[in-house]
C-alpha atoms as a PDB file:
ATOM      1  CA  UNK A   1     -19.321   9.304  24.933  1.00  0.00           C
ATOM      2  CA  UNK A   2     -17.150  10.286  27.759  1.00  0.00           C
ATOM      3  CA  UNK A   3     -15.116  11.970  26.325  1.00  0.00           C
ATOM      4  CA  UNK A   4     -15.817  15.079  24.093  1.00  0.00           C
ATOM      5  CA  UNK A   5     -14.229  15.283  20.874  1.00  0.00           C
ATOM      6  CA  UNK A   6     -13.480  18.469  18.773  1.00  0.00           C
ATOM      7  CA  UNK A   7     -13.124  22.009  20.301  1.00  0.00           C
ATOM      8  CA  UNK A   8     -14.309  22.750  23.904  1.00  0.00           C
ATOM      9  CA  UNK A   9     -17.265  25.023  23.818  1.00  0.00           C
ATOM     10  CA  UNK A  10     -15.953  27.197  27.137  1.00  0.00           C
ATOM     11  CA  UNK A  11     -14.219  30.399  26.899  1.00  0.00           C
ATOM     12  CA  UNK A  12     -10.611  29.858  26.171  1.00  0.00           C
ATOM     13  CA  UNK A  13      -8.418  33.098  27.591  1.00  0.00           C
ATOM     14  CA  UNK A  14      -5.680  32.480  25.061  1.00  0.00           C
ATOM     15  CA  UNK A  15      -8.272  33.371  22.636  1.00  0.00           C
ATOM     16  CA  UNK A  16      -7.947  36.848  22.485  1.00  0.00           C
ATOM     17  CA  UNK A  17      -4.946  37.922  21.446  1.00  0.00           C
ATOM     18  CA  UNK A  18      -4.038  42.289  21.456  1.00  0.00           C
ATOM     19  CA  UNK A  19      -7.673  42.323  21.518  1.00  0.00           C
ATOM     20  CA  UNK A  20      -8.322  40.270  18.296  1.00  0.00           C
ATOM     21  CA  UNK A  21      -9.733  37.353  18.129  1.00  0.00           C
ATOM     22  CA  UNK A  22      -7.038  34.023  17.059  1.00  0.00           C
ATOM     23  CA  UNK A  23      -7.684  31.961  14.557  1.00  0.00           C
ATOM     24  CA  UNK A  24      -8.004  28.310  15.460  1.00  0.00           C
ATOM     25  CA  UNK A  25      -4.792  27.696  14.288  1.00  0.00           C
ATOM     26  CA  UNK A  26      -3.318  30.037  16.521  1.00  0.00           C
ATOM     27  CA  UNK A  27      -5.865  28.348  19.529  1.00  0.00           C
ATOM     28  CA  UNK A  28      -4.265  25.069  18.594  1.00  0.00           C
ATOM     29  CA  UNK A  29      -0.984  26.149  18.808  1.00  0.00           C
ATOM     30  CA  UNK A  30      -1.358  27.282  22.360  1.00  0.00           C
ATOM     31  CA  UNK A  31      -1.489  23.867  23.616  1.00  0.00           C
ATOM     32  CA  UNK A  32       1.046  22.020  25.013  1.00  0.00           C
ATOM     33  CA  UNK A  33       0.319  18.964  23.815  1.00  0.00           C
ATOM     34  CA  UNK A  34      -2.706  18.113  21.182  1.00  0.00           C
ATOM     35  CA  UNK A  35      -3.789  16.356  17.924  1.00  0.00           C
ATOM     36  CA  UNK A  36      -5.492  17.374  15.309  1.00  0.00           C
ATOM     37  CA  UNK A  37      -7.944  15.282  12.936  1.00  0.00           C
ATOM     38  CA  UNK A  38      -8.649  16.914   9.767  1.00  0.00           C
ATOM     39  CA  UNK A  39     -11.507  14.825   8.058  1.00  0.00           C
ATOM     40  CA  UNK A  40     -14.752  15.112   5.934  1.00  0.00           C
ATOM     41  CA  UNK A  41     -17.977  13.179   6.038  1.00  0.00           C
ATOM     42  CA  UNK A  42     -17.679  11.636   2.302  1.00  0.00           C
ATOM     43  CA  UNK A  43     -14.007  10.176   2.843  1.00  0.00           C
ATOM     44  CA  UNK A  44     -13.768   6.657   3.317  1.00  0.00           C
ATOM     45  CA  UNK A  45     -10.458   6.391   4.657  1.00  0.00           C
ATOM     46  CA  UNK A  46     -11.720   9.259   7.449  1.00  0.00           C
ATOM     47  CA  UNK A  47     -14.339   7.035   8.155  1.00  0.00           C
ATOM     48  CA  UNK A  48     -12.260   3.780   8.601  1.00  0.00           C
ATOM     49  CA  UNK A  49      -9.730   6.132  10.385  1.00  0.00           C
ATOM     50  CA  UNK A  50     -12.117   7.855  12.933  1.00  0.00           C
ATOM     51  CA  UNK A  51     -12.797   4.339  15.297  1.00  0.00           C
ATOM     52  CA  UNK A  52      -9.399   3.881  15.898  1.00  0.00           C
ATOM     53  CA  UNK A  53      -8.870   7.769  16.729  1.00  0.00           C
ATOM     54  CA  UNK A  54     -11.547   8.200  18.590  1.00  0.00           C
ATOM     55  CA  UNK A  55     -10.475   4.859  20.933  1.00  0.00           C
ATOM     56  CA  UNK A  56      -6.838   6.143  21.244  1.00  0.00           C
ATOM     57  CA  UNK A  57      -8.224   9.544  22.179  1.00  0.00           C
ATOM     58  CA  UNK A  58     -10.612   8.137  25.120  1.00  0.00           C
ATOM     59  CA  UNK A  59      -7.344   6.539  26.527  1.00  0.00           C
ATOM     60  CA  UNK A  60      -5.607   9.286  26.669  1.00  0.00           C
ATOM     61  CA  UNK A  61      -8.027  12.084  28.111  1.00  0.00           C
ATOM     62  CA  UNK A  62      -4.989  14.803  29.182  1.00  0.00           C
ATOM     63  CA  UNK A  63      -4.118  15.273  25.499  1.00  0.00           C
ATOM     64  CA  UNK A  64      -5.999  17.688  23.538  1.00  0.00           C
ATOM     65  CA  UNK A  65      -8.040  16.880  20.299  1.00  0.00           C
ATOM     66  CA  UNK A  66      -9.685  18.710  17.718  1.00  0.00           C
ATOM     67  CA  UNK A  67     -11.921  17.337  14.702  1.00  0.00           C
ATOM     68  CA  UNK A  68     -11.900  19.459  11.907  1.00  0.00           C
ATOM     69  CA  UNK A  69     -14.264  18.603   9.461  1.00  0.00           C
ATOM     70  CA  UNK A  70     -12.198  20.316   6.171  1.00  0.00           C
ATOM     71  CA  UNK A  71     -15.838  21.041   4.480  1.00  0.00           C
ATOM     72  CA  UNK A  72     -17.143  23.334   7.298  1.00  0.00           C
ATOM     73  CA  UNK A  73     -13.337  24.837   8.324  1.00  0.00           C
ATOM     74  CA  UNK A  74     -11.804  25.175   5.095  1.00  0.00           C
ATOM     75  CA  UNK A  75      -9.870  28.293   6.613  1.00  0.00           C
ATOM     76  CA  UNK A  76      -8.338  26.063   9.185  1.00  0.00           C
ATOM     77  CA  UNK A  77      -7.070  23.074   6.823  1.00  0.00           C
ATOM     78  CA  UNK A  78      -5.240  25.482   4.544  1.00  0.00           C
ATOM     79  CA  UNK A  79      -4.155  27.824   7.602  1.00  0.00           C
ATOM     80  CA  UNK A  80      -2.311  24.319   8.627  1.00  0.00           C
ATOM     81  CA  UNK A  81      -1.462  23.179   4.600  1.00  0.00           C
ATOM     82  CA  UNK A  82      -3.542  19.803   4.544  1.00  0.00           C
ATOM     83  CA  UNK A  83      -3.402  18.880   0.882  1.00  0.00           C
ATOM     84  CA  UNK A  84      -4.958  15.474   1.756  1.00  0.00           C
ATOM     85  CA  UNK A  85      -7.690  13.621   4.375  1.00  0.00           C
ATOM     86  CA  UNK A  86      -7.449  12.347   6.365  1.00  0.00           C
ATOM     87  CA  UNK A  87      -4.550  14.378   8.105  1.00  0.00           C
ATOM     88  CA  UNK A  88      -3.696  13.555  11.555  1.00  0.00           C
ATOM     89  CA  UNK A  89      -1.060  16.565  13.063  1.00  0.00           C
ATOM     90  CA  UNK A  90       0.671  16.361  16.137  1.00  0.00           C
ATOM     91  CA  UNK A  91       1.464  19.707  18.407  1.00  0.00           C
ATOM     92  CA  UNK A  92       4.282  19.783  21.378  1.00  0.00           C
ATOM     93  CA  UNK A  93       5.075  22.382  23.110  1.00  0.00           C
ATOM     94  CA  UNK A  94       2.963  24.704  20.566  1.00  0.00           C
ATOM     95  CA  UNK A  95       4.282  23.754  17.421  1.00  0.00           C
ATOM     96  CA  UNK A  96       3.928  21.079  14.701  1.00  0.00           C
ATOM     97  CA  UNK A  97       5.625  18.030  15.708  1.00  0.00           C
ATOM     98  CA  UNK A  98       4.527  15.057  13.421  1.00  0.00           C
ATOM     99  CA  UNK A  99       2.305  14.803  10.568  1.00  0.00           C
ATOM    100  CA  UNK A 100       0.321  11.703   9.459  1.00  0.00           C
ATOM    101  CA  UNK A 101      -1.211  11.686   6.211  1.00  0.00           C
ATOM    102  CA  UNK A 102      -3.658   8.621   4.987  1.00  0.00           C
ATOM    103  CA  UNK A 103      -5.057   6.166   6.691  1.00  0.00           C
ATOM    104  CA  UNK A 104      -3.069   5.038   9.421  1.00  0.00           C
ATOM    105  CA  UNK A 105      -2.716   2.075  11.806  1.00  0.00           C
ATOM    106  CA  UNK A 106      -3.504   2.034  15.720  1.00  0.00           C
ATOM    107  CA  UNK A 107       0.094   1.631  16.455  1.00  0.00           C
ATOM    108  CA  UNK A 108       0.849   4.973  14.296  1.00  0.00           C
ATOM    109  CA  UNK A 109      -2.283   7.114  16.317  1.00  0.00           C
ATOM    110  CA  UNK A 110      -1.335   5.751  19.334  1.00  0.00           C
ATOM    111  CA  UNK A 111       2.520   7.698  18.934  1.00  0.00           C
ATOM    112  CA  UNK A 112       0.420  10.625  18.499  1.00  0.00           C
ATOM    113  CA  UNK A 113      -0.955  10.821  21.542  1.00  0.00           C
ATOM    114  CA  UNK A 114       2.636  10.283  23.411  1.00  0.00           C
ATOM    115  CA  UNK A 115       4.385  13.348  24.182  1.00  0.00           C
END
């Protein structure tokens, strides 16, 4: 895969904050323009969803994306309010711009990943 998918694994300066550490929320929120996947292995519709996401993302490699599987980051999905999966969230200019919930089509990722 060329491109990696979920959270980069190197250090991140905006993740300290007044010498505490930020929750991924916050991390998200620092980025000028990213999307967020909120998903879990036993959904169907996540699993239908996650081809066409994962295309769309490998097209457009300057935008930012996070996986968040809501089973192993509970803390995250209700930090950001997801009440359903799969939840697809836009963030511009480091706040919440659009919010997908369901299963969506290509066309509707694809506006996503514009800015």
């Amino acid at each position: 895969f060329p491109v990696t998918i979920g959270v980069d694994a190197k250090f991140n300066e905006n993740k300290y904050k007044q010498g505490k550490e930020m929750s991924k929320k916050e991390e998200i929120l620092t980025n000028d323009h990213a999307v967020v996947r909120f998903t879990a292995g036993w959904c169907p519709p996540c699993k239908q969803l996650k081809p066409v996401f994962e295309e769309v993302a490998i097209k457009n490699p300057t935008v930012k994306v996070y996986v968040i599987d809501i089973d192993n980051d509970t803390d995250t999905a209700i930090q950001f309010g997801v009440k359903g999966i799969p939840t697809m969230i836009k963030v511009v200019d480091k706040a919440e711009n659009t919010r997908l919930v369901g299963n969506q089509s290509k066309e509707e990722v694809e506006k996503l990943f514009k800015k």
